[in-house]
Protein backbone atom coordinates (compact mmCIF):
# COMPACT_ATOMS: atom_id res chain seq x y z
CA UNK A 1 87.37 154.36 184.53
CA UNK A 2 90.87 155.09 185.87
CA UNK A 3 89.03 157.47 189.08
CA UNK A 4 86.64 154.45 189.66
CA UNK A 5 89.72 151.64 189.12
CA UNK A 6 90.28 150.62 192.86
CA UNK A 7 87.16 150.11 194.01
CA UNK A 8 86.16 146.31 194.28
CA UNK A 9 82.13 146.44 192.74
CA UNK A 10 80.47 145.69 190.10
CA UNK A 11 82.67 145.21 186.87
CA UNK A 12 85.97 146.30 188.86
CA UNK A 13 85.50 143.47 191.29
CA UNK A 14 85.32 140.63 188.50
CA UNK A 15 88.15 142.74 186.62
CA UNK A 16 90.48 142.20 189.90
CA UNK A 17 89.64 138.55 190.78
CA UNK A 18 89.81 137.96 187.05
CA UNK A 19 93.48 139.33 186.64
CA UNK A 20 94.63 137.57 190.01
CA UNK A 21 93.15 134.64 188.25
CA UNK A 22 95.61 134.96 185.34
CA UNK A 23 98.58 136.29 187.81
CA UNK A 24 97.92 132.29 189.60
CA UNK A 25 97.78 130.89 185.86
CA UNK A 26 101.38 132.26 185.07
CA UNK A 27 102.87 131.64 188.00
CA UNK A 28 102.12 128.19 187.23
CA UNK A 29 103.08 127.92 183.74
CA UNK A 30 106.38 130.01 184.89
CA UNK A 31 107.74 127.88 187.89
CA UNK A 32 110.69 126.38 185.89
CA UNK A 33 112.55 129.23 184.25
CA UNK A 34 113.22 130.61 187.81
CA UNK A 35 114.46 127.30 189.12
CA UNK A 36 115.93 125.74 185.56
CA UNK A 37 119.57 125.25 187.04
CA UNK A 38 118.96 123.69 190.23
CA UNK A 39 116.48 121.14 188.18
CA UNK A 40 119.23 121.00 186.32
CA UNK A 41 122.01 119.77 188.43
CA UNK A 42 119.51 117.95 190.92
CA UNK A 43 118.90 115.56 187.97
CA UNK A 44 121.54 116.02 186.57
CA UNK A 45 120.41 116.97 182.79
CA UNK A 46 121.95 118.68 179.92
CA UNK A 47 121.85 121.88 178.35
CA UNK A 48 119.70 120.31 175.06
CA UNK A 49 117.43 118.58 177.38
CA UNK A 50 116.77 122.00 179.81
CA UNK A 51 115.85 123.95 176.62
CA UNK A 52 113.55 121.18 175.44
CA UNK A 53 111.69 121.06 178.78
CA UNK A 54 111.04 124.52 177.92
CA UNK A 55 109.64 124.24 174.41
CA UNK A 56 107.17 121.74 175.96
CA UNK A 57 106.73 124.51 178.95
CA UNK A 58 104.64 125.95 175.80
CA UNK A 59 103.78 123.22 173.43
CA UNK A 60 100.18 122.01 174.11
CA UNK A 61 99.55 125.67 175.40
CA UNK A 62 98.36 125.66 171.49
CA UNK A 63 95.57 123.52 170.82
CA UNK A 64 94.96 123.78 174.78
CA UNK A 65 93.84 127.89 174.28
CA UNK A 66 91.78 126.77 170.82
CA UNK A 67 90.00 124.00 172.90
CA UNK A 68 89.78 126.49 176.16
CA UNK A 69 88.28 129.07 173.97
CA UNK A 70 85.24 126.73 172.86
CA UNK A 71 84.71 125.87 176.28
CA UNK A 72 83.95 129.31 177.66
CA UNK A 73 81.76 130.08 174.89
CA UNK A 74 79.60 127.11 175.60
CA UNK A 75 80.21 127.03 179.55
CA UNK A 76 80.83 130.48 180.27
CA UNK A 77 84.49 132.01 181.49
CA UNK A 78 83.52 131.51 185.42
CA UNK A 79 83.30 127.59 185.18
CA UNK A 80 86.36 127.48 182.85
CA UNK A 81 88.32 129.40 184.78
CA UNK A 82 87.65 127.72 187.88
CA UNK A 83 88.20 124.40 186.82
CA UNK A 84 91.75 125.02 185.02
CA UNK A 85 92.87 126.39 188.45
CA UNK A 86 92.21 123.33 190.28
CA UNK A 87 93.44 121.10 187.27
CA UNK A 88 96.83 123.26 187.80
CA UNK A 89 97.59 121.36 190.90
CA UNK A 90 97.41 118.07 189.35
CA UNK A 91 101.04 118.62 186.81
CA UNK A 92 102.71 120.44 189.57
CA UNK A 93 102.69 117.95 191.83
CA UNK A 94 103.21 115.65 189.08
CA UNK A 95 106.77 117.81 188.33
CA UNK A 96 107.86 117.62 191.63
CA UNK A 97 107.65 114.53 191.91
CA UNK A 98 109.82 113.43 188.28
CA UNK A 99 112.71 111.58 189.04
CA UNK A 100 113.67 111.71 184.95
CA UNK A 101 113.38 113.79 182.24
CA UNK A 102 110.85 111.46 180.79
CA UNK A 103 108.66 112.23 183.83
CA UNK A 104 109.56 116.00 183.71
CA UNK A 105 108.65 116.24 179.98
CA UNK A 106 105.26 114.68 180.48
CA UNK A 107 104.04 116.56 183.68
CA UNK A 108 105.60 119.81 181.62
CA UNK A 109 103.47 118.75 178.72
CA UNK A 110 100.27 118.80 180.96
CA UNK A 111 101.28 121.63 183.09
CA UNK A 112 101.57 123.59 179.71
CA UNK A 113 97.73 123.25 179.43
CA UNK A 114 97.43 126.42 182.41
CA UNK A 115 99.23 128.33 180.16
CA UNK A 116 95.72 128.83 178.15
CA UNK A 117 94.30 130.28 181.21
CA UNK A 118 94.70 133.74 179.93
CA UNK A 119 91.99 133.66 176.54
CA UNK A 120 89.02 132.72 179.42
CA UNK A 121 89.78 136.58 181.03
CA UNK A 122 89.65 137.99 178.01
CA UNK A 123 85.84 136.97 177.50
CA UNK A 124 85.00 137.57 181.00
CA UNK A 125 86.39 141.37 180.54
CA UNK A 126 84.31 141.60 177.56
CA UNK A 127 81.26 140.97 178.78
CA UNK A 128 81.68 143.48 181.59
CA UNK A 129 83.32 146.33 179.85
CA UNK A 130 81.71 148.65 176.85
CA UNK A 131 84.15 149.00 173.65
CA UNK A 132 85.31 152.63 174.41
CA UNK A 133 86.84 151.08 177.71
CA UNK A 134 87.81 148.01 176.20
CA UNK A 135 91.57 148.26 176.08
CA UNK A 136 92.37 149.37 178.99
CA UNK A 137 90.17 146.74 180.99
CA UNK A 138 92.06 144.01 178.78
CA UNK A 139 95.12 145.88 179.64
CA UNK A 140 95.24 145.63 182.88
CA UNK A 141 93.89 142.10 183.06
CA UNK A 142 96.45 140.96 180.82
CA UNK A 143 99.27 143.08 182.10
CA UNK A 144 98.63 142.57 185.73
CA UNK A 145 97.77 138.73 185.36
CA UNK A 146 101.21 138.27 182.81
CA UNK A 147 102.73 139.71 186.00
CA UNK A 148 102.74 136.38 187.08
CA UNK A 149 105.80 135.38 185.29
CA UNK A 150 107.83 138.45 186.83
CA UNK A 151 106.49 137.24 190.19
CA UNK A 152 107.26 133.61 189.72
CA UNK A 153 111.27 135.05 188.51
CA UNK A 154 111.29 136.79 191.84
CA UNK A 155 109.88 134.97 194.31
CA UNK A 156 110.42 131.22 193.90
CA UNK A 157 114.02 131.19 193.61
CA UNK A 158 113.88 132.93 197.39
CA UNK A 159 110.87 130.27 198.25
CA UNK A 160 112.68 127.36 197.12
CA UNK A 161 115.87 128.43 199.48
CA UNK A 162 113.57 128.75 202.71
CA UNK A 163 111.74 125.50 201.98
CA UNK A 164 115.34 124.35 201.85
CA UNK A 165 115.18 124.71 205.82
CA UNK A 166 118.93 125.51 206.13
CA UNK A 167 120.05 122.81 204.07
CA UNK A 168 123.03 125.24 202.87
CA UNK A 169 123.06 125.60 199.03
CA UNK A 170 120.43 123.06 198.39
CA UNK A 171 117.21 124.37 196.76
CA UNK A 172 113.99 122.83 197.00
CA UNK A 173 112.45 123.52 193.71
CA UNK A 174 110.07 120.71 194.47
CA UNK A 175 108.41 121.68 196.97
CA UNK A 176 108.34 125.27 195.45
CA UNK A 177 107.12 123.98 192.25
CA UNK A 178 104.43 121.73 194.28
CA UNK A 179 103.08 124.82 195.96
CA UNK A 180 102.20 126.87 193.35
CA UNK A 181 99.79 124.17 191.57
CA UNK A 182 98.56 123.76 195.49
CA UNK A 183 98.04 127.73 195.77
CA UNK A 184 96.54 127.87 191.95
CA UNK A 185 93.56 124.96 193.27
CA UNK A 186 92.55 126.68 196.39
CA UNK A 187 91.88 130.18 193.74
CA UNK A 188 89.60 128.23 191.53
CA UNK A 189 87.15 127.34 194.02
CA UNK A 190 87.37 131.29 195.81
CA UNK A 191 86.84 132.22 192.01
CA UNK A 192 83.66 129.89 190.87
CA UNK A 193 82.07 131.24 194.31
CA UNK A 194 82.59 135.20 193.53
CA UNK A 195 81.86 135.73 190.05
CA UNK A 196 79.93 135.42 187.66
CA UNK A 197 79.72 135.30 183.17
CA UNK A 198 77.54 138.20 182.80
CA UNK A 199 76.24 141.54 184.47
CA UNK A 200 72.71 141.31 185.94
CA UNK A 201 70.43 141.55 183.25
CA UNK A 202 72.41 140.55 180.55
CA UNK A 203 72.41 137.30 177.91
CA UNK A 204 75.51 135.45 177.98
CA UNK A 205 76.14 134.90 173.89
CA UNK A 206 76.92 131.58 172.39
CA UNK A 207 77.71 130.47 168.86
CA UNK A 208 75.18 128.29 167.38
CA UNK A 209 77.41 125.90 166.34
CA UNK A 210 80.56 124.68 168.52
CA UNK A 211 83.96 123.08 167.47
CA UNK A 212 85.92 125.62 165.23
CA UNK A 213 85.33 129.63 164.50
CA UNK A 214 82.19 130.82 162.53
CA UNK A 215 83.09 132.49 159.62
CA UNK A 216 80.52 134.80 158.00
CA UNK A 217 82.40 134.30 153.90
CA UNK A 218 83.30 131.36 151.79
CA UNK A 219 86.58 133.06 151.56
CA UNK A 220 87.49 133.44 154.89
CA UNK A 221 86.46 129.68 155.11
CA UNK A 222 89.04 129.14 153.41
CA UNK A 223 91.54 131.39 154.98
CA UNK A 224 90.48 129.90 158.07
CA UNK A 225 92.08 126.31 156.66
CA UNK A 226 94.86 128.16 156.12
CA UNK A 227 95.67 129.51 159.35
CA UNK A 228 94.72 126.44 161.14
CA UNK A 229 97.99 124.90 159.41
CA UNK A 230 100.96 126.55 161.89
CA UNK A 231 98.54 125.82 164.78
CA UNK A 232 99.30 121.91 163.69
CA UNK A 233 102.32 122.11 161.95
CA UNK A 234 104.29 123.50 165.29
CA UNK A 235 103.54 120.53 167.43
CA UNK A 236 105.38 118.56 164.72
CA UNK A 237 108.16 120.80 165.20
CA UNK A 238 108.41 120.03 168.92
CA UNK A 239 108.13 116.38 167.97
CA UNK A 240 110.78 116.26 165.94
CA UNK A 241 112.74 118.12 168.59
CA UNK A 242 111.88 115.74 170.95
CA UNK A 243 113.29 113.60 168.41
CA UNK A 244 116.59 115.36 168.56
CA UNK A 245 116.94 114.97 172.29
CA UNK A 246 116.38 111.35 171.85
CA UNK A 247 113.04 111.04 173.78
CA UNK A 248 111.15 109.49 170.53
CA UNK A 249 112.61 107.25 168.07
CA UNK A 250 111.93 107.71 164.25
CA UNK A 251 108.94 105.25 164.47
CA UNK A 252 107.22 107.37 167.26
CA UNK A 253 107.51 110.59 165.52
CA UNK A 254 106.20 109.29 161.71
CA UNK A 255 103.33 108.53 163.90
CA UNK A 256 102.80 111.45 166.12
CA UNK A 257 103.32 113.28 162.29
CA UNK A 258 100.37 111.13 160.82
CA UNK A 259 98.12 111.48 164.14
CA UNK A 260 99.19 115.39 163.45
CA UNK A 261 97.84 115.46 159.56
CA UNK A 262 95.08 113.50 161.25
CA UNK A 263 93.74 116.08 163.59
CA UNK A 264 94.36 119.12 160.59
CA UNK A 265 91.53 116.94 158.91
CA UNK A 266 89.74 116.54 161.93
CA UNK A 267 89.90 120.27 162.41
CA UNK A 268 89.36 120.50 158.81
CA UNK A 269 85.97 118.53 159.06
CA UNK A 270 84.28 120.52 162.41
CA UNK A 271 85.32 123.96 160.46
CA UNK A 272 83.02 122.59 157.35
CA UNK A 273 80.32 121.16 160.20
CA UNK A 274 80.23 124.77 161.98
CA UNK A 275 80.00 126.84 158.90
CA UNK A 276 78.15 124.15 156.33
CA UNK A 277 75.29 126.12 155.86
CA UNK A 278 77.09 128.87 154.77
CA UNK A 279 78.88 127.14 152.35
CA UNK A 280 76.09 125.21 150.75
CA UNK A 281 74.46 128.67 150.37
CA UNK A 282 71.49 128.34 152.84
CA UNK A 283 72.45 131.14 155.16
CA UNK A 284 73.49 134.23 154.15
CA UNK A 285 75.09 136.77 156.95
CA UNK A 286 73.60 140.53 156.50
CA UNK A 287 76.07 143.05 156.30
CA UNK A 288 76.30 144.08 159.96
CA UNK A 289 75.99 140.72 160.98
CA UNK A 290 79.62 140.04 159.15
CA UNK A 291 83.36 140.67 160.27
CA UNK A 292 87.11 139.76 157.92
CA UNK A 293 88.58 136.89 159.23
CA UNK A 294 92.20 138.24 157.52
CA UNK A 295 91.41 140.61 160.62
CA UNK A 296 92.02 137.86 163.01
CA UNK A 297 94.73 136.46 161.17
CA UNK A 298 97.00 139.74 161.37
CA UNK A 299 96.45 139.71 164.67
CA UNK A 300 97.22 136.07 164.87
CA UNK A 301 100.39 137.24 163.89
CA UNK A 302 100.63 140.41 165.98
CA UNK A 303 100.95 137.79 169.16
CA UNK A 304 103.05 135.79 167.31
CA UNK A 305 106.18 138.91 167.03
CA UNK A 306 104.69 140.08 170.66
CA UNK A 307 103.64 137.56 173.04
CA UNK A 308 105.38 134.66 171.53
CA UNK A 309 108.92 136.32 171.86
CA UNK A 310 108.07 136.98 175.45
CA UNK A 311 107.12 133.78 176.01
CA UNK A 312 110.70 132.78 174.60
CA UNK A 313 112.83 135.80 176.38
CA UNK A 314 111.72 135.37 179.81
CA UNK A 315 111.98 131.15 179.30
CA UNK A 316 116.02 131.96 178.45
CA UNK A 317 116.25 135.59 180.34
CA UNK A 318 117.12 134.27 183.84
CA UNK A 319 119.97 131.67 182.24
CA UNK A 320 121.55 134.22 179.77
CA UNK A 321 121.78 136.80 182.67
CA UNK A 322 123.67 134.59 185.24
CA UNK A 323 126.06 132.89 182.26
CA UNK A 324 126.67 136.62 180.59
CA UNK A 325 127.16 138.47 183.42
CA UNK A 326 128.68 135.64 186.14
CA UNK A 327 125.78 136.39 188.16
CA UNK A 328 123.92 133.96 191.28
CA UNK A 329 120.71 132.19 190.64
CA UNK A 330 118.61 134.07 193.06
CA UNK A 331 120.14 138.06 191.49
CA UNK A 332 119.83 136.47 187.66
CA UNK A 333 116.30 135.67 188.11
CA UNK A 334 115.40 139.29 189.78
CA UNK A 335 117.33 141.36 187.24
CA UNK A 336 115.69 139.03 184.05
CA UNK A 337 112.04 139.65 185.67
CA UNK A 338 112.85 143.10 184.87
CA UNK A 339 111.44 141.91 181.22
CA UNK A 340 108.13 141.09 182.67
CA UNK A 341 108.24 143.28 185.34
CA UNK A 342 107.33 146.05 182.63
CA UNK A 343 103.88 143.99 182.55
CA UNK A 344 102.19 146.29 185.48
CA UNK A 345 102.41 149.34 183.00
CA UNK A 346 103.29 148.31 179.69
CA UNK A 347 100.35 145.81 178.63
CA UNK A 348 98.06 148.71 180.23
CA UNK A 349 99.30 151.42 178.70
CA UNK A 350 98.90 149.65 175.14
CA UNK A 351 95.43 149.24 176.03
CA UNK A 352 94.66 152.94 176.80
CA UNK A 353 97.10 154.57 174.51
CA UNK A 354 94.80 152.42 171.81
CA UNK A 355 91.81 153.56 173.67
CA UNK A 356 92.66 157.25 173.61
CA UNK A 357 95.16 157.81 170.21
CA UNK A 358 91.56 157.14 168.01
CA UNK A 359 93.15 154.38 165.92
CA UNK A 360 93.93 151.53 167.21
CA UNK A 361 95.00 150.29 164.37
CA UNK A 362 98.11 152.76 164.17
CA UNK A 363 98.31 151.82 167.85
CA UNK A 364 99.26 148.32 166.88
CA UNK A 365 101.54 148.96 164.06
CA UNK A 366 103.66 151.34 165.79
CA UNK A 367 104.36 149.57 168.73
CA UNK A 368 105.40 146.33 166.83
CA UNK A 369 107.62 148.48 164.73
CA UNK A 370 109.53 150.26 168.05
CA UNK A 371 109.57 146.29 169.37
CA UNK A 372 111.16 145.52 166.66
CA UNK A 373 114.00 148.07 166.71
CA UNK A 374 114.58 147.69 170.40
CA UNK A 375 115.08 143.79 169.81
CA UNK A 376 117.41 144.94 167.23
CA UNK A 377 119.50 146.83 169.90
CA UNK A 378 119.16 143.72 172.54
CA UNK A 379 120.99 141.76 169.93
CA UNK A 380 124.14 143.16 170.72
CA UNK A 381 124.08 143.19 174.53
CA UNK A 382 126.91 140.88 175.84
CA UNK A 383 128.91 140.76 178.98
CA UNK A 384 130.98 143.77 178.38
CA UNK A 385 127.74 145.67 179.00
CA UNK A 386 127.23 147.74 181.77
CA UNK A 387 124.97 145.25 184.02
CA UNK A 388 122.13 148.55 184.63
CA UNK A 389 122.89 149.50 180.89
CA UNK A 390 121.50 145.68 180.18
CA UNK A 391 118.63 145.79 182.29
CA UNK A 392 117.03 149.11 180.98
CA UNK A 393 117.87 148.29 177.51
CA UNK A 394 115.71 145.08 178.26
CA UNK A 395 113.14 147.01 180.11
CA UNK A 396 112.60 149.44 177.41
CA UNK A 397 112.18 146.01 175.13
CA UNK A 398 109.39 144.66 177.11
CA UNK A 399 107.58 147.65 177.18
CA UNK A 400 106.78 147.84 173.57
CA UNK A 401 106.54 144.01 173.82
CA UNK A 402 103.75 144.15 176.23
CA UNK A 403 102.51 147.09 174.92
CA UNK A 404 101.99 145.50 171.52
CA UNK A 405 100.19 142.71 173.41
CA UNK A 406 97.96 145.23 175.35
CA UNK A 407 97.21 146.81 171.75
CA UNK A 408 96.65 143.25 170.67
CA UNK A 409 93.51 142.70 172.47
CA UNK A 410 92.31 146.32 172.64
CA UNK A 411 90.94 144.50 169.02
CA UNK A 412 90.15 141.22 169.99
CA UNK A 413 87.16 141.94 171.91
CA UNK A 414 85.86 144.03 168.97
CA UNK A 415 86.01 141.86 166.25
CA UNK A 416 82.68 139.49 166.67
CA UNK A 417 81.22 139.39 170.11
CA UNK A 418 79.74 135.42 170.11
CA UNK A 419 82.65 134.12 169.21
CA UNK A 420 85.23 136.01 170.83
CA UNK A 421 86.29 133.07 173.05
CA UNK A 422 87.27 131.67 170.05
CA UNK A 423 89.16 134.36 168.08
CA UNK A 424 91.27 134.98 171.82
CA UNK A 425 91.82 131.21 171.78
CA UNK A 426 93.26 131.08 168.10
CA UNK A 427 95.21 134.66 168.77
CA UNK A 428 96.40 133.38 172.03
CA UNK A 429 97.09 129.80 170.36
CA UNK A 430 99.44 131.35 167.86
CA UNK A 431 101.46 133.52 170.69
CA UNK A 432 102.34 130.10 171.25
CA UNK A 433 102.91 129.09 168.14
CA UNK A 434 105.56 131.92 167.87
CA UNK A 435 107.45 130.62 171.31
CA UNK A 436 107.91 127.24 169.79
CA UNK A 437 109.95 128.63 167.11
CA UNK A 438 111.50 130.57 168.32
CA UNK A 439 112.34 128.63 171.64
CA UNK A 440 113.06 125.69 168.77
CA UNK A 441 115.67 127.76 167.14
CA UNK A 442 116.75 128.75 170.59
CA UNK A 443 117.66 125.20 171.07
CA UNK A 444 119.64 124.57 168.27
CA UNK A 445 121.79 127.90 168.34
CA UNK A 446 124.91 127.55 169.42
CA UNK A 447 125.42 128.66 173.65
CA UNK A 448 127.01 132.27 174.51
CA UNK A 449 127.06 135.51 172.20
CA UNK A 450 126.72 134.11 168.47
CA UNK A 451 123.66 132.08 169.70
CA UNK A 452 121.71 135.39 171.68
CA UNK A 453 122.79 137.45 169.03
CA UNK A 454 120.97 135.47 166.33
CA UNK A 455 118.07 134.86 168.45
CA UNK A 456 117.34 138.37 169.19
CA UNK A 457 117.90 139.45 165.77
CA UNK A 458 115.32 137.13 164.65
CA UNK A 459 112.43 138.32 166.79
CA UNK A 460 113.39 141.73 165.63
CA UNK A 461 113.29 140.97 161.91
CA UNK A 462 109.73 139.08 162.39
CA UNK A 463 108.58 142.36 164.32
CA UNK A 464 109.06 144.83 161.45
CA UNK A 465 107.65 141.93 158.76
CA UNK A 466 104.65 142.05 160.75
CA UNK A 467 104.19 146.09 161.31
CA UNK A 468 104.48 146.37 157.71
CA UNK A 469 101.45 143.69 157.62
CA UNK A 470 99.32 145.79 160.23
CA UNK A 471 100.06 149.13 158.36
CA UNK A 472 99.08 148.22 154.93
CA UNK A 473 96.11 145.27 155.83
CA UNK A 474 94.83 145.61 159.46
CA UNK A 475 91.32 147.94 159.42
CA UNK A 476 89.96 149.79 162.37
CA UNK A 477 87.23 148.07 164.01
CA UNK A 478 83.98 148.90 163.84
CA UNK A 479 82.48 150.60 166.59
CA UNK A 480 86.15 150.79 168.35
CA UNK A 481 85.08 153.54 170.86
CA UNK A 482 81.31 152.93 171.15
CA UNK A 483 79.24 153.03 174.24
CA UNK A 484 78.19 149.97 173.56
CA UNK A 485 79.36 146.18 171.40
CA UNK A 486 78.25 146.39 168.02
CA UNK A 487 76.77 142.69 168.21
CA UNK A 488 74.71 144.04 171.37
CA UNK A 489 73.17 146.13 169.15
CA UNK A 490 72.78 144.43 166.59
CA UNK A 491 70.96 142.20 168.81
CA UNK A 492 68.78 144.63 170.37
CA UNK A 493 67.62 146.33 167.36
CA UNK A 494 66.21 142.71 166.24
CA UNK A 495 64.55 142.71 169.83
CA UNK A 496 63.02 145.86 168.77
CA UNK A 497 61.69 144.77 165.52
CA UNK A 498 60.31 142.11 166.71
CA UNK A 499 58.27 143.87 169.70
CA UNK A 500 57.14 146.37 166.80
CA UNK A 501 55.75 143.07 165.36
CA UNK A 502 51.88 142.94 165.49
CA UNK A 503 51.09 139.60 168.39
CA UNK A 504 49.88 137.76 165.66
CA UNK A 505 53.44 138.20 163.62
CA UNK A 506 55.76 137.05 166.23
CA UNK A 507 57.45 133.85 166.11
């Protein structure tokens, strides 16, 4: 794969327009962090205010990648894709134009939405790459799209002072902002026109059933209720947080609480609707047929300790660099995209080193144990610090971050083919459950060392919780380094029966 990489046919062309697509996505969803303190003193808000702004950066980014992840199973990853591009333009104009941080928190709200852009890739990459090449494909899609956040660090700080047109120290973040969601539109429709789901010959898969996962136990049924809880229960977190801030009153959030408990039955109710026939007994799921939904739940919380503390680090990176080290806007947002930087290699290399160690199970749990060590060590980084000290200390960090990610979705793909839109959207959902706490206890910590120090220390503790999880409970995959998916064939061996069939057999 790696000798055939550069070439743009066949599955490597949708693999690069794919990734790009993801690159636009995050550049998106990562406009503010880069430009935080000139929003900041152009509008003149306060420190609690800027860090809620960035919890919502990630807020609806939850139900968003469930809801995005039913979509492309019914409509196929090409449409999807296409059409969140274009929708991107529509909250970044929307956030350049806020003249309060009402305005701002709404437009950041729906702007959070792109951030789900990254579970469509992940089906799109499935559907053009066999299992043995699986993680490395996802790798680089992930790793070179997530990219996106690096670039965003580096170049709109820079874009925002030219669009400034000599107007000394003034940045227009604005227009910077405006652009991206401008640049993000114009992708969508070059995507929709280049791609397409499937390679030539093949069926596009789709669950029978649409609204929540298919589960193939009673048990995991029930698991499934279980797990659907955080993916709720975090949005009333960022309620009440937006209580704290003052933007709702007490009334407001007892009712965005009830409409909450209100869409967990909901949810509740299209889980039983999807999987009823199960449960009342009528269908029963042969044994190939099946997969452990406590698999998807590990990893649920795999992206929580990997992609969710990313999600949170490079949100406060760019601030903690230029208040800890007395550095300019412009340097602090180059030296923190150092974090996702890592990205180009990192999510990558977790994808092959689980494509070529032979377990990627073992894969997974040691590179969310060496995450959590390294966030250990990141905890006690302060301005004494050598500045380059800092940076590869952080470096090193990201790489078993990203790594961890990569490793993440080496599985993914492998779990249950037809509804693998929906286990990326639920894994991805939860990365995002994982930033709003721990961008929530961000917010609430007090500013400078004591606050970092804690914060850090946290993501490192939830790391090694959730290695010991993957060590002891997370199984190898079946068919993990086949030619081919095992629900392909599964499929075509029922294709072959039924051809065996005498004419007058067949259905």
């Amino acid at each position: 794969m790696l000798g055939q990489l550069w070439s743009f046919r066949g599955r490597y062309k949708i693999l690069h327009m794919t990734w790009f697509a993801f690159f636009i996505s995050f550049v998106v969803w990562f406009n503010l962090a880069p430009l935080a303190t000139a929003l900041q003193e152009d509008l003149g808000l306060d420190t609690p205010q800027l860090r809620t702004l960035a919890i919502c950066n990630v807020a609806l980014t939850v139900p968003a990648r469930i809801i995005i992840g039913m979509v492309l199973d019914k409509y196929g990853p090409r449409v999807t894709y296409s059409l969140l591009l274009i929708y991107a333009a529509i909250p970044c104009i929307a956030f350049a134009l806020a003249q309060n941080f009402n305005q701002l928190v709404i437009s950041r709200l729906a702007l959070s939405i792109v951030g789900a852009g990254f579970v469509i890739g992940i089906r799109m990459v499935a559907e053009w790459f066999p299992p043995k090449e699986i993680g490395l494909a996802e790798g680089i899609y992930g790793g070179w799209g997530n990219f996106g956040s690096a670039a965003a660090a580096f170049t709109l700080p820079t874009i925002a002072a030219t669009l400034s047109f000599g107007a000394g120290n003034v940045f227009n973040w604005r227009l910077a902002i405006a652009l991206t969601g401008i640049v993000a539109a114009i992708y969508g429709v070059i995507y929709y026109f280049n791609v397409q789901d499937t390679p030539p010959g093949k069926v596009y898969k789709k669950p029978e059933r649409h609204g929540a996962i298919e589960v193939t136990s009673k048990g995991d049924f029930w698991f499934l209720m279980l797990m659907n809880i955080p993916l709720v229960g975090i949005l009333g977190v960022l309620a009440w947080r937006l209580w704290e801030v003052e933007y709702l009153n007490s009334t407001q959030l007892y009712i965005i609480w009830a409409l909450l408990v209100g869409l967990y039955l909901f949810q509740a109710y299209k889980a039983w609707h999807v999987n009823q026939d199960l449960l009342t007994g009528k269908k029963h799921y042969p044994a190939q047929d099946r997969y452990k939904f406590s698999q998807v739940a590990i990893l649920e919380l795999t992206y929580v300790v990997n992609f969710g503390s990313e999600l949170a680090v490079v949100s406060m990176l760019p601030a903690f660099f230029e208040l800890s080290f007395g550095l300019g806007r412009q340097a602090a947002g180059m030296i923190a995209a150092s974090y996702a930087f890592m990205n180009l290699v990192a999510r990558p290399g977790g994808g092959l080193i689980s494509d070529r160690l032979g377990s990627r199970k073992w894969t997974m749990t040691l590179l969310t144990g060496c995450m959590g060590i390294t966030y250990m060590f990141l905890s006690t980084v302060t301005g004494a610090w050598l500045l380059p000290a800092a940076v590869l200390l952080v470096m090193t960090c990201s790489f078993f971050v990203q790594a961890g990610e990569g490793s993440t979705y080496a599985i993914v793909p492998l779990i249950k083919k037809r509804v693998t839109g929906q286990i990326a959207g639920n894994v991805g959902a939860y990365g995002n459950v994982g930033a709003v706490a721990y961008l929530t206890l961000f917010s609430i910590l007090p500013e400078g060392g004591t606050g970092n120090r804690i914060f850090f220390q946290t993501l490192g503790v939830a790391a090694f919780i959730v290695a010991f999880l993957c060590a002891f409970f997370l199984k190898e995959p079946e068919g993990s380094f086949d030619e081919h998916h095992r629900d392909d064939v599964f499929v075509s061996e029922i294709v072959e029966d039924i051809e065996k069939m005498p004419s007058n057999r067949r259905l």
